[in-house]
Protein backbone atom coordinates (compact mmCIF):
# COMPACT_ATOMS: atom_id res chain seq x y z
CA UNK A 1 149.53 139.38 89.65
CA UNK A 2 146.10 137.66 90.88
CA UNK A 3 144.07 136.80 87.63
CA UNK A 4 141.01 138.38 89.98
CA UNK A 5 143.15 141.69 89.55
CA UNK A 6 143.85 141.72 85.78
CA UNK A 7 140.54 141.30 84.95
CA UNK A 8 139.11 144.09 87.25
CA UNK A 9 142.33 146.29 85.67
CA UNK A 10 141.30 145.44 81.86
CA UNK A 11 137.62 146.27 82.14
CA UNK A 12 137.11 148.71 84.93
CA UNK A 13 139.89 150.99 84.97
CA UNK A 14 140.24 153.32 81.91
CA UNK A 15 143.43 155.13 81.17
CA UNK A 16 143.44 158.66 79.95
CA UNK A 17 145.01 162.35 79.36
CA UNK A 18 143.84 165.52 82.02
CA UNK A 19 142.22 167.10 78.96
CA UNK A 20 142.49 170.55 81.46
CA UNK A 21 141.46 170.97 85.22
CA UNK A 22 140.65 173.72 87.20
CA UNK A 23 142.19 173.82 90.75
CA UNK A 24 140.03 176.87 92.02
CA UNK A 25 136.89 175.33 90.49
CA UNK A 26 137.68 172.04 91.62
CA UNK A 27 136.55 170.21 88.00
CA UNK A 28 137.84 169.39 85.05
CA UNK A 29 138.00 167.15 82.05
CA UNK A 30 139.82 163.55 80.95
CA UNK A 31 140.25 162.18 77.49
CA UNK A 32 140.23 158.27 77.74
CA UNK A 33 142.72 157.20 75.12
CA UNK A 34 141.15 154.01 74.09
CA UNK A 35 137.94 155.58 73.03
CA UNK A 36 138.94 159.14 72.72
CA UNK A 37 136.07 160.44 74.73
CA UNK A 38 135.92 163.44 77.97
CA UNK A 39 134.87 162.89 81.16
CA UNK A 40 134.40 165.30 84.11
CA UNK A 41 136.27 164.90 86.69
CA UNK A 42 135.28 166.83 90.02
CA UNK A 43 138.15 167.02 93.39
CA UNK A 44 136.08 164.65 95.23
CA UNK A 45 137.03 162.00 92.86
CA UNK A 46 141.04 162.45 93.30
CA UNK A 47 143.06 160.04 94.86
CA UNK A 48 146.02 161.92 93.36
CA UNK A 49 146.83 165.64 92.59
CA UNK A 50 146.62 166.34 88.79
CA UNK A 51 147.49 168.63 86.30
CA UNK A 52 146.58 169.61 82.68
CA UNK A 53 148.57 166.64 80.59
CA UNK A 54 149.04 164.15 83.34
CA UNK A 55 148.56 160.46 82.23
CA UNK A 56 145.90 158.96 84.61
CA UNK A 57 143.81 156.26 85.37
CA UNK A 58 140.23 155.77 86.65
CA UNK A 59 136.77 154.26 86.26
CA UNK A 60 133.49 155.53 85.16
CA UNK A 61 130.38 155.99 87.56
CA UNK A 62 127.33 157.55 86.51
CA UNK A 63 126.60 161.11 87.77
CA UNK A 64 123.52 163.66 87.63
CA UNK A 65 124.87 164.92 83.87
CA UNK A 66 126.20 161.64 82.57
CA UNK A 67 129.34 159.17 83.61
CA UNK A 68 132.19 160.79 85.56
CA UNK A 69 135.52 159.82 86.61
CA UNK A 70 136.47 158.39 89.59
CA UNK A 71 138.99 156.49 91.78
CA UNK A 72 141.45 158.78 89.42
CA UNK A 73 145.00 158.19 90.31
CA UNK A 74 148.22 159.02 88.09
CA UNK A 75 149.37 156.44 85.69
């Protein structure tokens, strides 16, 4: 694995728990598990289907309400 790649892996993309998600809403909520805080997560920022429970990774970009998830893709 390119160092390049490692690097972006260890500080850019968080791993986490689907804390719950809505599919009708289109929005939910991660835990990250390193720092045990939620972020929302909103359909447009899928690259995978998730569920409630699902072990996922993503990275943070800030939003209108605060940081969101992104780029979210099961682990």
């Amino acid at each position: 694995m390119p160092l390049q790649l490692i690097i972006y892996l260890f500080y850019f993309m968080k791993t986490g728990i689907v804390k719950f998600f809505n599919e009708s809403k289109g929005f939910g909520f991660i835990t990250e598990k390193e720092e045990d805080k939620d972020y929302f997560v909103h359909v447009s920022g899928l690259v995978d289907e998730i569920r409630d429970n699902d072990e996922v990774t993503f990275e943070l970009k800030e939003g209108k309400k605060g940081l969101n998830a992104v780029n979210v893709t099961l682990a």
